[in-house]
PDB file of N, CA and C in Angstrom:
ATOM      1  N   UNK A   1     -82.858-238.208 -39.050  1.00  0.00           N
ATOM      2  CA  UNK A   1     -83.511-237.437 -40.100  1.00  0.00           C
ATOM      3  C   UNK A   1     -84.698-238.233 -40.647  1.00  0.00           C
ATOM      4  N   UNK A   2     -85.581-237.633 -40.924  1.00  0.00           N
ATOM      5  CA  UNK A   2     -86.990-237.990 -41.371  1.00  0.00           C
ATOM      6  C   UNK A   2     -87.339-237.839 -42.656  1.00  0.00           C
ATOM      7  N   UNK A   3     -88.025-238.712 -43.441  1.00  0.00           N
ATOM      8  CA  UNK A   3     -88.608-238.112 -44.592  1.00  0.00           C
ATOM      9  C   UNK A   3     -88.933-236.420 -44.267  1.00  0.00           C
ATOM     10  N   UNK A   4     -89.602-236.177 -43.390  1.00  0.00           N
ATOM     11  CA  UNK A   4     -90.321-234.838 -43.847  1.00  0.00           C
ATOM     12  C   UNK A   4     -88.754-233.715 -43.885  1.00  0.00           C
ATOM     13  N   UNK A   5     -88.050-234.219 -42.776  1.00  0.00           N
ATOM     14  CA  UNK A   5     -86.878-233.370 -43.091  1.00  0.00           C
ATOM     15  C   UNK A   5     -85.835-233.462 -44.697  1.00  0.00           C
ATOM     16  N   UNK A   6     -85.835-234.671 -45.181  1.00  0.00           N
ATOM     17  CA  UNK A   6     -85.540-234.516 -46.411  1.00  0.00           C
ATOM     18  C   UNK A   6     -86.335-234.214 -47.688  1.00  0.00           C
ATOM     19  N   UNK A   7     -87.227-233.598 -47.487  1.00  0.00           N
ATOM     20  CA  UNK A   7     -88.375-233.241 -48.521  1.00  0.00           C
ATOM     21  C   UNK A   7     -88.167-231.866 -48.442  1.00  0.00           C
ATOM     22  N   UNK A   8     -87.304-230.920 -47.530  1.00  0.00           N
ATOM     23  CA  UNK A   8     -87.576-229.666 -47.764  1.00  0.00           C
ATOM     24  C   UNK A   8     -86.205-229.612 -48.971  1.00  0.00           C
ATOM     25  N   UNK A   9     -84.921-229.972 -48.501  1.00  0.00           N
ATOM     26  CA  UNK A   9     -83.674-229.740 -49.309  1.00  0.00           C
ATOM     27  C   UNK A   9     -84.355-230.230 -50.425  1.00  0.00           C
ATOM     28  N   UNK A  10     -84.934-231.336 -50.785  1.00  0.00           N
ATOM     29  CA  UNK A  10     -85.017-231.859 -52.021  1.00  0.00           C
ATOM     30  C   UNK A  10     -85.772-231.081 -53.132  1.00  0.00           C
ATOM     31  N   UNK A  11     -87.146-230.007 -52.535  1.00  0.00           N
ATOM     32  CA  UNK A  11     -87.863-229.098 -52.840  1.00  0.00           C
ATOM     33  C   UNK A  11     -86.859-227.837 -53.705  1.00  0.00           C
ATOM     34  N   UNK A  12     -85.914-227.074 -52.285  1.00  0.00           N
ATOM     35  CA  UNK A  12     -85.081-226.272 -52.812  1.00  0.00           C
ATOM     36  C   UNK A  12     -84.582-226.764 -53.676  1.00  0.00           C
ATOM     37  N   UNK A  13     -84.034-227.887 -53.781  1.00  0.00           N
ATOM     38  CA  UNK A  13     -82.913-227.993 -55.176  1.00  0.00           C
ATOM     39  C   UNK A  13     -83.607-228.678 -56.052  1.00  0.00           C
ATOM     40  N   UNK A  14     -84.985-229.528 -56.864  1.00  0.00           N
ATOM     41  CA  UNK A  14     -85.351-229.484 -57.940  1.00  0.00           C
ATOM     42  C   UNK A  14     -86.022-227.777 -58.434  1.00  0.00           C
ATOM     43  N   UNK A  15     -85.449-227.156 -57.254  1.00  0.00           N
ATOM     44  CA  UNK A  15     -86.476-225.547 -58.005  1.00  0.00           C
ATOM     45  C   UNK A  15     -84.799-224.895 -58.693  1.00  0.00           C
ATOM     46  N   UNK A  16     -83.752-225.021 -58.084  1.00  0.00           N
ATOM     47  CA  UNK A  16     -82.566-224.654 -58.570  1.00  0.00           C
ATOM     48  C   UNK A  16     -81.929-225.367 -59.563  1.00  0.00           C
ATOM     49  N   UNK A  17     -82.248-226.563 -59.402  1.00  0.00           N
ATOM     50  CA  UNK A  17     -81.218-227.155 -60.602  1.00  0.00           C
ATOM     51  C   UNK A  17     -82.642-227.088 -61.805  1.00  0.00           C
ATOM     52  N   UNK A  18     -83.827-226.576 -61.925  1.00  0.00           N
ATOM     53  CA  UNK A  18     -84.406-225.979 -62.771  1.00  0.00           C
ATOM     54  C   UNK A  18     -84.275-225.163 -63.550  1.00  0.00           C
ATOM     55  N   UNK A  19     -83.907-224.237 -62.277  1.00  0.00           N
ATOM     56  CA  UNK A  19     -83.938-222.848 -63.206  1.00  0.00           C
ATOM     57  C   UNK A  19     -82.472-223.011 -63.697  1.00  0.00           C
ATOM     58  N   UNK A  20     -81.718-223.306 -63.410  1.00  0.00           N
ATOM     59  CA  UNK A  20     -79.876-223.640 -63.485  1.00  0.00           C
ATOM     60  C   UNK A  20     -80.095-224.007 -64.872  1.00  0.00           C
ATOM     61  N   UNK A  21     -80.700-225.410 -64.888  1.00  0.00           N
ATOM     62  CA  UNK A  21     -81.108-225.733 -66.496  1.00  0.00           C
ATOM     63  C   UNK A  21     -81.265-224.622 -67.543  1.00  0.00           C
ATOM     64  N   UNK A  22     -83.038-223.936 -67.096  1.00  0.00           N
ATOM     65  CA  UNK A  22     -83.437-223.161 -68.378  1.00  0.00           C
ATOM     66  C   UNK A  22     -81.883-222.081 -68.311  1.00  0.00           C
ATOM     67  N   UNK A  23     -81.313-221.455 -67.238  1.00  0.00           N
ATOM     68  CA  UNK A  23     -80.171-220.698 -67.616  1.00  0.00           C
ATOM     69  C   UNK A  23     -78.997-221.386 -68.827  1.00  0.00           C
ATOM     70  N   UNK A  24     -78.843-222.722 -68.132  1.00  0.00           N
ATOM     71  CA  UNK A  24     -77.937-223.321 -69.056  1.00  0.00           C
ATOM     72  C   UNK A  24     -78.130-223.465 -70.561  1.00  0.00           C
ATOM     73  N   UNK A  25     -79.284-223.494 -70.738  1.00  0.00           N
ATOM     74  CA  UNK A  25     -80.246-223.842 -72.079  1.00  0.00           C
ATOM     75  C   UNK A  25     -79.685-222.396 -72.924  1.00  0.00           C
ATOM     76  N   UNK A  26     -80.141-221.408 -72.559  1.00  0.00           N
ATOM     77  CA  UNK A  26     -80.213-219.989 -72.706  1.00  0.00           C
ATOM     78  C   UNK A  26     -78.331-219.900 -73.370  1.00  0.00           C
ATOM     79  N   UNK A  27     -77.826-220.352 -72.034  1.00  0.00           N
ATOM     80  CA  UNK A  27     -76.356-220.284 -72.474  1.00  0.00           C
ATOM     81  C   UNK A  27     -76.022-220.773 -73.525  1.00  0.00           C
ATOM     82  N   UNK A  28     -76.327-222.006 -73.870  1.00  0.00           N
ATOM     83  CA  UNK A  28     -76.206-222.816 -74.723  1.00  0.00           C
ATOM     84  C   UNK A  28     -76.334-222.389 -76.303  1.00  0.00           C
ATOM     85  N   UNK A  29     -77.523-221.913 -76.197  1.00  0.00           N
ATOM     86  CA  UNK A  29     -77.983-221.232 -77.357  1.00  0.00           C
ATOM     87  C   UNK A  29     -76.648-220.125 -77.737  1.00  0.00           C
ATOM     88  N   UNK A  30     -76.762-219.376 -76.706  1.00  0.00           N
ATOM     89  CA  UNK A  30     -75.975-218.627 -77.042  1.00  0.00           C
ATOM     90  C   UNK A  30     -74.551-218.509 -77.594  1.00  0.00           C
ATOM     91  N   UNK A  31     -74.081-219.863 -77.140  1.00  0.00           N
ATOM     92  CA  UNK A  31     -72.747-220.554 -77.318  1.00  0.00           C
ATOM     93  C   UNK A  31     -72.505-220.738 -78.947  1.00  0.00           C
ATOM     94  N   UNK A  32     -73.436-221.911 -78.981  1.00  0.00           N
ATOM     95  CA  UNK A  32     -73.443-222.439 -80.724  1.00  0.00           C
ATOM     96  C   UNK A  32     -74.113-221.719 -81.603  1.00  0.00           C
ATOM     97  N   UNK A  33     -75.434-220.443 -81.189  1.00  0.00           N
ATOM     98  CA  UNK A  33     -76.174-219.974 -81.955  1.00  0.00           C
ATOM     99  C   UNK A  33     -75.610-218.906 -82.304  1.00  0.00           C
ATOM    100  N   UNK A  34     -74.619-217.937 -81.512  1.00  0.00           N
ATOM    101  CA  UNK A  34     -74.266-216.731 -81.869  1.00  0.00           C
ATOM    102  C   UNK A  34     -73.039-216.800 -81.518  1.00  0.00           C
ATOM    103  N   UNK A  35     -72.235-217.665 -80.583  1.00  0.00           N
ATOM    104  CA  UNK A  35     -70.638-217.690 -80.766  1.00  0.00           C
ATOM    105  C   UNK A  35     -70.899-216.937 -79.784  1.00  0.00           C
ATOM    106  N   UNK A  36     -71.138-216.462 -78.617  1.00  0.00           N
ATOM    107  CA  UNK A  36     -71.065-216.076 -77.144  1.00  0.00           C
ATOM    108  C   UNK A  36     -70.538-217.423 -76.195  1.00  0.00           C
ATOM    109  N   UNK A  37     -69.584-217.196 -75.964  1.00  0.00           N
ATOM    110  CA  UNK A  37     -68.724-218.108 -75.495  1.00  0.00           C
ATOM    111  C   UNK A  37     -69.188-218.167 -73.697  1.00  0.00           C
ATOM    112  N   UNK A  38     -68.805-216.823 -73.027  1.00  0.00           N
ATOM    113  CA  UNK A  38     -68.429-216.418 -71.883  1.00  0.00           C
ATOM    114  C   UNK A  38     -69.421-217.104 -71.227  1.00  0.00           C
ATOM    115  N   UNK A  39     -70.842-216.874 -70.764  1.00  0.00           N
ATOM    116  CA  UNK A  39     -71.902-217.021 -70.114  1.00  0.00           C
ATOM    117  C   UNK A  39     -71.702-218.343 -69.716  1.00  0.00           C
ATOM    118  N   UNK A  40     -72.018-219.510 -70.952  1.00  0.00           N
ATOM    119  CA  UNK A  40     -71.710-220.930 -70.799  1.00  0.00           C
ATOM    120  C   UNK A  40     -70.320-221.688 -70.235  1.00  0.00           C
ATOM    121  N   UNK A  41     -69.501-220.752 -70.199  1.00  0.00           N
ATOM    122  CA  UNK A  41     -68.271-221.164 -69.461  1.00  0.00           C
ATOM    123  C   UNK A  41     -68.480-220.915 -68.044  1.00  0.00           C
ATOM    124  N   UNK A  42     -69.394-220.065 -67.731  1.00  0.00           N
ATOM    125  CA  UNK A  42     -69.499-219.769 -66.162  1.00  0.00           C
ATOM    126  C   UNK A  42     -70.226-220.583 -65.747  1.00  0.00           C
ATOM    127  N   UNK A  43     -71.742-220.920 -66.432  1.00  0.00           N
ATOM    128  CA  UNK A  43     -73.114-221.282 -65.665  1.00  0.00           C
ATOM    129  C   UNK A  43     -72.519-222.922 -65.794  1.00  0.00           C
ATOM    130  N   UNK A  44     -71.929-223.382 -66.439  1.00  0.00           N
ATOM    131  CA  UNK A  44     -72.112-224.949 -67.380  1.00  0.00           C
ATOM    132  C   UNK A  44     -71.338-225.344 -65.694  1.00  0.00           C
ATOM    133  N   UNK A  45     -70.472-225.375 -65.308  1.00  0.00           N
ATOM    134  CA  UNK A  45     -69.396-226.085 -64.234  1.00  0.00           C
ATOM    135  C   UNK A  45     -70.671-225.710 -62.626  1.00  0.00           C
ATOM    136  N   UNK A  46     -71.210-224.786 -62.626  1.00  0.00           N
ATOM    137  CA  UNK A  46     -71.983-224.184 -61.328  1.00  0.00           C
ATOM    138  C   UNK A  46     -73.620-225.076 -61.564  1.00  0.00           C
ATOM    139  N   UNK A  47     -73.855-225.019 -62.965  1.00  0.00           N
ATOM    140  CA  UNK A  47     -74.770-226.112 -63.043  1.00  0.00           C
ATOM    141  C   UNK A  47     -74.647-227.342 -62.948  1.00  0.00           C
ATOM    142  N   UNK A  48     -73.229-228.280 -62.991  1.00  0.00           N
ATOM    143  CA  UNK A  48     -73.172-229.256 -63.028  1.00  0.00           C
ATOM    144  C   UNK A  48     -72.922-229.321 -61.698  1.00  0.00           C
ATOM    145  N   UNK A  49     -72.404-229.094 -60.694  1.00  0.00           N
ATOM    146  CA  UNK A  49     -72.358-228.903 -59.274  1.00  0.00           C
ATOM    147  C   UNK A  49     -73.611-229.046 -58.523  1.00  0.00           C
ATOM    148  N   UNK A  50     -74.309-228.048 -58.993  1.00  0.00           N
ATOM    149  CA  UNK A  50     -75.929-227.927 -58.375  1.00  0.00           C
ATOM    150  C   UNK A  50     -76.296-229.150 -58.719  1.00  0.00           C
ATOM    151  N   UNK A  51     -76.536-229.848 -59.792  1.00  0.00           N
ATOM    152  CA  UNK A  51     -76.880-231.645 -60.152  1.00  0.00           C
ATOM    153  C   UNK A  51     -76.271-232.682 -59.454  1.00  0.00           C
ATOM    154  N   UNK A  52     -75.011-232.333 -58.901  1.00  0.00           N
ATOM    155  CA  UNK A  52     -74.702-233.581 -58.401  1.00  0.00           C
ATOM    156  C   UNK A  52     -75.265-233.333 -56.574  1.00  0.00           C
ATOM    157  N   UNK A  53     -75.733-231.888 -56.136  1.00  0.00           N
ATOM    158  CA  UNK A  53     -76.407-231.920 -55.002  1.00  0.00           C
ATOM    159  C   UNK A  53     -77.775-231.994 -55.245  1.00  0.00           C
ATOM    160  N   UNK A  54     -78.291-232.323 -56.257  1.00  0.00           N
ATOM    161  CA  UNK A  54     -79.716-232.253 -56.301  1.00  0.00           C
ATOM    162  C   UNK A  54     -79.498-234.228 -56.227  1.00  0.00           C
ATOM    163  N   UNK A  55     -78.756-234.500 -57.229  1.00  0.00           N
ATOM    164  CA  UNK A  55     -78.780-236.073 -57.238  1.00  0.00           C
ATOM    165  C   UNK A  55     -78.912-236.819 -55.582  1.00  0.00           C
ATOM    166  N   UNK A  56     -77.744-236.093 -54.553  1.00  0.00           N
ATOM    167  CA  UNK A  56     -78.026-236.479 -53.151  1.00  0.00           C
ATOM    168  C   UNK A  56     -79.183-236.201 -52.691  1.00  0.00           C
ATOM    169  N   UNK A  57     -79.993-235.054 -52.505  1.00  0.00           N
ATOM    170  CA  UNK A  57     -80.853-234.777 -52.167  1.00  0.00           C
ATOM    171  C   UNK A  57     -81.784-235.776 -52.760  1.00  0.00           C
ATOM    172  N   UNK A  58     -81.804-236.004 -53.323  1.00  0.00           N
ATOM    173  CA  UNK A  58     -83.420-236.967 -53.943  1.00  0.00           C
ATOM    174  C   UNK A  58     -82.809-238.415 -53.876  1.00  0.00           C
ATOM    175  N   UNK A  59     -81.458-238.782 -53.562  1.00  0.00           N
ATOM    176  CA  UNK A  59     -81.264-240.306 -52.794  1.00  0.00           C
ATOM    177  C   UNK A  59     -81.494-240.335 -51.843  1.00  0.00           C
ATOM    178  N   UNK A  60     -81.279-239.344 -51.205  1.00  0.00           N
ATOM    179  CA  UNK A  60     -81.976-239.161 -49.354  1.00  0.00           C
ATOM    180  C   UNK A  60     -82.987-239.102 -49.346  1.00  0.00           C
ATOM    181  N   UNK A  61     -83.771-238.598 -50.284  1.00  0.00           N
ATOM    182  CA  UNK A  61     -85.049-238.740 -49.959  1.00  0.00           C
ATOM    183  C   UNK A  61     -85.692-239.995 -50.018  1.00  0.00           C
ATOM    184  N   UNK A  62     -85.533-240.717 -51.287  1.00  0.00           N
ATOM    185  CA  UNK A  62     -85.929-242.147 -51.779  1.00  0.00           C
ATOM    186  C   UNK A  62     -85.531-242.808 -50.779  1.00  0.00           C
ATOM    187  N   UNK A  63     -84.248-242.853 -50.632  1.00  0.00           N
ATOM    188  CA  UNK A  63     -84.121-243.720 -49.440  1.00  0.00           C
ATOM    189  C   UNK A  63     -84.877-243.761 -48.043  1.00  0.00           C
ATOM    190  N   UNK A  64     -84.705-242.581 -47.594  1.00  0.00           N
ATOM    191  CA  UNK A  64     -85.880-242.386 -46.396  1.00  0.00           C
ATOM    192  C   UNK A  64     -87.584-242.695 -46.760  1.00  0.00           C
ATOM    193  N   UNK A  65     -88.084-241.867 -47.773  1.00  0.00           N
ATOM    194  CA  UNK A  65     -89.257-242.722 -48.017  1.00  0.00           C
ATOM    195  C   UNK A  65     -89.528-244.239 -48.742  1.00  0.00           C
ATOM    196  N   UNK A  66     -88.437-244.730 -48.810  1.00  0.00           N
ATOM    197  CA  UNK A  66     -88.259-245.986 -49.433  1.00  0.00           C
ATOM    198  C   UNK A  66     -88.919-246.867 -50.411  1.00  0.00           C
ATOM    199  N   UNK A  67     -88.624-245.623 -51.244  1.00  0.00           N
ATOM    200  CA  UNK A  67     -89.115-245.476 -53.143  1.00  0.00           C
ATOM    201  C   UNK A  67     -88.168-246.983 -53.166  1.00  0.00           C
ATOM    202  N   UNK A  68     -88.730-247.169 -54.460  1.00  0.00           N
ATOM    203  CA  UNK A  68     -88.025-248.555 -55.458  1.00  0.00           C
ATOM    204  C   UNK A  68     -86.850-247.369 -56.220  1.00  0.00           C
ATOM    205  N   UNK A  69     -86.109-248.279 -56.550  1.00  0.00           N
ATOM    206  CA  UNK A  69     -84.592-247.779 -57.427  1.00  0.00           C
ATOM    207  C   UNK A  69     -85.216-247.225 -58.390  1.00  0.00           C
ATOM    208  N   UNK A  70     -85.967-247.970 -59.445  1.00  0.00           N
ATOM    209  CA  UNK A  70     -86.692-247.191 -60.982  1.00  0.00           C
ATOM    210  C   UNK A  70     -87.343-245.831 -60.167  1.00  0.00           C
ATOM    211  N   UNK A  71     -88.454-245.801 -59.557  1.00  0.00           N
ATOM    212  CA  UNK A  71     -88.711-244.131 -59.132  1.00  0.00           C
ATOM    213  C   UNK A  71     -87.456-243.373 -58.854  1.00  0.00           C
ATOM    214  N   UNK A  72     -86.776-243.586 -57.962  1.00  0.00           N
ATOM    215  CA  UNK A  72     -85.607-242.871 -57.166  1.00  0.00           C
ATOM    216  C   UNK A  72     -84.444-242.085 -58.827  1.00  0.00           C
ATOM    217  N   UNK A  73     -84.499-243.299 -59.770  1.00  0.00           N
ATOM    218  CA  UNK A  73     -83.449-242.740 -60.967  1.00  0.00           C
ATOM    219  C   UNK A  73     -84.370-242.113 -61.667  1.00  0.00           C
ATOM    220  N   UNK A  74     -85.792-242.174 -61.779  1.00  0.00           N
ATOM    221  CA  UNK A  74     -86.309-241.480 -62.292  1.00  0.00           C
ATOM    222  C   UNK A  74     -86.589-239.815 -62.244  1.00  0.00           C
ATOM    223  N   UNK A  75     -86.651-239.912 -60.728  1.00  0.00           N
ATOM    224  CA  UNK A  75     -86.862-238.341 -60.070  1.00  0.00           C
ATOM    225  C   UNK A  75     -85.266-237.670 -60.167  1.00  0.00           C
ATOM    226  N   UNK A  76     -84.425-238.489 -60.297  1.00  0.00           N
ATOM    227  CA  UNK A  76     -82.762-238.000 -60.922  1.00  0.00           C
ATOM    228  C   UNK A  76     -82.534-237.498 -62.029  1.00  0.00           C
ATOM    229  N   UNK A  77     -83.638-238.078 -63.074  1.00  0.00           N
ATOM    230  CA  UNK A  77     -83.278-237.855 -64.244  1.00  0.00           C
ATOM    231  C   UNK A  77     -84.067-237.128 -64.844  1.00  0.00           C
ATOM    232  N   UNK A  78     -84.749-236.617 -63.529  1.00  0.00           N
ATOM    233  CA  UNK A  78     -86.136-235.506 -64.154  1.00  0.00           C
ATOM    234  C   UNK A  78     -85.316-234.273 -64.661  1.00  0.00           C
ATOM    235  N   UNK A  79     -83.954-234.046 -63.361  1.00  0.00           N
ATOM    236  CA  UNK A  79     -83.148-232.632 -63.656  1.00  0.00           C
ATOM    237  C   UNK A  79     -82.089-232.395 -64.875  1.00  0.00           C
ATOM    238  N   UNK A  80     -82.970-233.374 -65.816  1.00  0.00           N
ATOM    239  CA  UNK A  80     -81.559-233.541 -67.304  1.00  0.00           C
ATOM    240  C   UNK A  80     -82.575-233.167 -67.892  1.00  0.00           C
ATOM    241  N   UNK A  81     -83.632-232.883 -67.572  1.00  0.00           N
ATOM    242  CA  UNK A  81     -84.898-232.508 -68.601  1.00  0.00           C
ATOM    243  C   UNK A  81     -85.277-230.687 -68.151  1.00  0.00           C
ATOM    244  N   UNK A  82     -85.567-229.821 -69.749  1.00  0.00           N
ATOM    245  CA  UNK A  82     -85.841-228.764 -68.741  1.00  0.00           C
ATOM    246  C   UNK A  82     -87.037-228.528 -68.638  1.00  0.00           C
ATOM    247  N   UNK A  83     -87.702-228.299 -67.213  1.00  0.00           N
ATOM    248  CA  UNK A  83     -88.904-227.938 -66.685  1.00  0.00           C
ATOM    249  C   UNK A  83     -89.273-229.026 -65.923  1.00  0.00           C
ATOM    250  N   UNK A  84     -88.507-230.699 -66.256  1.00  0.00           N
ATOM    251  CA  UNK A  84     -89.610-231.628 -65.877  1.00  0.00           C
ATOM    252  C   UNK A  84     -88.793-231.254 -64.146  1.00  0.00           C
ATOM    253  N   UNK A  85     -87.525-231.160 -63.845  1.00  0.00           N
ATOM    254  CA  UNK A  85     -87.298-230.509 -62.395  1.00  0.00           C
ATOM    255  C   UNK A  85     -88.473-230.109 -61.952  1.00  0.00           C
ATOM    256  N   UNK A  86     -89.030-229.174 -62.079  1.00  0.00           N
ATOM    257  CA  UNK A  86     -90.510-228.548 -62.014  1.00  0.00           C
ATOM    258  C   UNK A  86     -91.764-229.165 -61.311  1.00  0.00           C
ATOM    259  N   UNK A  87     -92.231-230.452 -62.790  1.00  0.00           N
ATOM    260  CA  UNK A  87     -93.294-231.328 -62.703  1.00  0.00           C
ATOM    261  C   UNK A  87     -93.096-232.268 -61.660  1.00  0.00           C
ATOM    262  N   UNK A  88     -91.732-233.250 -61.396  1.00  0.00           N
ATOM    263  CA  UNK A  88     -91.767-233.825 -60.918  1.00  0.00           C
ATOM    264  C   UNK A  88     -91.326-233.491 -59.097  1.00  0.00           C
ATOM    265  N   UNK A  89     -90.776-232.286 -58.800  1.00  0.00           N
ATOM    266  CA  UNK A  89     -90.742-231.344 -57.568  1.00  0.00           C
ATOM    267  C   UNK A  89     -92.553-231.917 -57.116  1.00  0.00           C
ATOM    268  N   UNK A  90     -93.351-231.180 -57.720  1.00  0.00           N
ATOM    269  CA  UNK A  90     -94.867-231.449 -57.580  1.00  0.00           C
ATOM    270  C   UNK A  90     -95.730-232.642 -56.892  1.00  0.00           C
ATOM    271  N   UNK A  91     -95.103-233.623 -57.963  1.00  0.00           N
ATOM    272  CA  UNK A  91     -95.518-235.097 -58.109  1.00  0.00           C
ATOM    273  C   UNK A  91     -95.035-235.865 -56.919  1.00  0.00           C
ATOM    274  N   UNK A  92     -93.534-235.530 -56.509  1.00  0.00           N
ATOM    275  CA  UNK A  92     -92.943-235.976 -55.384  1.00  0.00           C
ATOM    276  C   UNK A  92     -93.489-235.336 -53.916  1.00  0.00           C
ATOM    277  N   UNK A  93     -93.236-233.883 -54.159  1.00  0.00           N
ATOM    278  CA  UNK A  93     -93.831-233.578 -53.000  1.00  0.00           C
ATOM    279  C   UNK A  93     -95.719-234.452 -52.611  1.00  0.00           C
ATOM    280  N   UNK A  94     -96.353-234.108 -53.313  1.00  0.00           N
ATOM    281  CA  UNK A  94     -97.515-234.678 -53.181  1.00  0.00           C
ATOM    282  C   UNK A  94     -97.390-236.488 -52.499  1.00  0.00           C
ATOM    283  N   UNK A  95     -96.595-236.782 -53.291  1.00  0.00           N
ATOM    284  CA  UNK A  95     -96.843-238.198 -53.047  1.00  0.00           C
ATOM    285  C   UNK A  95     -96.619-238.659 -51.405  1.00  0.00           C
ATOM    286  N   UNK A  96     -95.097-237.921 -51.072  1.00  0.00           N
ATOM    287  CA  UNK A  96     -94.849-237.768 -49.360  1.00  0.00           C
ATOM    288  C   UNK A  96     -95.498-237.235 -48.545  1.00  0.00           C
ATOM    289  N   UNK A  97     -96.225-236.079 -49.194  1.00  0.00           N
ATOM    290  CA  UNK A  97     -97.238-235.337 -47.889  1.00  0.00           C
ATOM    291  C   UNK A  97     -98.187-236.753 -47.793  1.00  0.00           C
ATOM    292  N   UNK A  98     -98.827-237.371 -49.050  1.00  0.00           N
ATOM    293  CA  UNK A  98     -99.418-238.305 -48.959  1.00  0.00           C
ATOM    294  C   UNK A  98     -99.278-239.510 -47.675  1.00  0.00           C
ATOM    295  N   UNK A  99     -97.695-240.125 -47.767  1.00  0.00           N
ATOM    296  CA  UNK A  99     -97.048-241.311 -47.227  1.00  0.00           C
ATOM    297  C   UNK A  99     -97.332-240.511 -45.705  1.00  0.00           C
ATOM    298  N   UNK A 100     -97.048-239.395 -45.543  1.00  0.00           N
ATOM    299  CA  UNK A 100     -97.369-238.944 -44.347  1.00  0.00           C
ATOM    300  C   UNK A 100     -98.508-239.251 -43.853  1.00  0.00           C
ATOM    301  N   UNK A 101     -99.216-238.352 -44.038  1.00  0.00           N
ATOM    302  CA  UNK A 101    -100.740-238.350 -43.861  1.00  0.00           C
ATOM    303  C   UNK A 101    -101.251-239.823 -43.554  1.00  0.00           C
ATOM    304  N   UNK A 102    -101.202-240.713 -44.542  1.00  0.00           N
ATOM    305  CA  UNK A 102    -101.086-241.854 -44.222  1.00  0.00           C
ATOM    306  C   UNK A 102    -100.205-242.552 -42.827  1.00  0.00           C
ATOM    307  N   UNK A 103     -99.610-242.116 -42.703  1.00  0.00           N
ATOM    308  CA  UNK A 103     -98.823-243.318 -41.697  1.00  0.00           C
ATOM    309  C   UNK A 103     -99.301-242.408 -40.208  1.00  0.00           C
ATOM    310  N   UNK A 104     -99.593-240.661 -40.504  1.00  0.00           N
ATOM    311  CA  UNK A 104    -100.072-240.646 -38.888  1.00  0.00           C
ATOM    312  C   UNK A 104    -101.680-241.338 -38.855  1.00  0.00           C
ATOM    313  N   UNK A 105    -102.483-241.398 -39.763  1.00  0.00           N
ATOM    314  CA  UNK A 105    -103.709-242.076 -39.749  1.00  0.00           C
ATOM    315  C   UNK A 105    -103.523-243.220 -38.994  1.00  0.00           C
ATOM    316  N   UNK A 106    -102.970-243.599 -39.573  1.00  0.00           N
ATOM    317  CA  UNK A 106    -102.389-245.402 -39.021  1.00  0.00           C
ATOM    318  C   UNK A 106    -102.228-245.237 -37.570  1.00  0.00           C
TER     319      UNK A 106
END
């Protein structure tokens, strides 16, 4: 397996454990703000699932493009933030098409 092959899973799942978030958020609200219990009992266990495959996905990746540990926990801890899933999906992808590009130059 190749960087470029672990850049696609890693793509799909900072776009899911995104939106998983703003859902969870939503739930959340709904939980403590209005006493709607149900929603957050469903999404909260299916979101935390989706995080711990997003967490693999972006060690496989680091590891294959052979990020330093501080980037690698960083792009982990983008999906505890909501939206930065999002920004940093972006930032990462860019940077590997980059490492690419680069190394067929070479």
């Amino acid at each position: 397996m190749t960087v470029e092959s672990a850049l696609k899973p890693f793509r799909v799942m900072a776009y899911i454990v995104g939106v998983m978030l703003l859902v969870l958020t939503v739930c959340i609200v709904l939980r403590y703000g209005f006493g709607i219990e149900g929603p957050s009992k469903i999404v909260s266990p299916i979101h935390g699932f989706l995080y711990m495959v997003y967490l693999v996905t972006a060690m496989n990746l680091g590891m294959k493009a052979r990020w330093t540990w501080q980037y690698i926990l960083g792009v982990m801890l983008a999906g505890t933030v909501p939206l930065l899933s999002f920004v940093f999906e972006r930032k990462v992808t860019r940077r590997v098409e980059g490492e690419i590009a680069e190394a067929a130059a070479a």
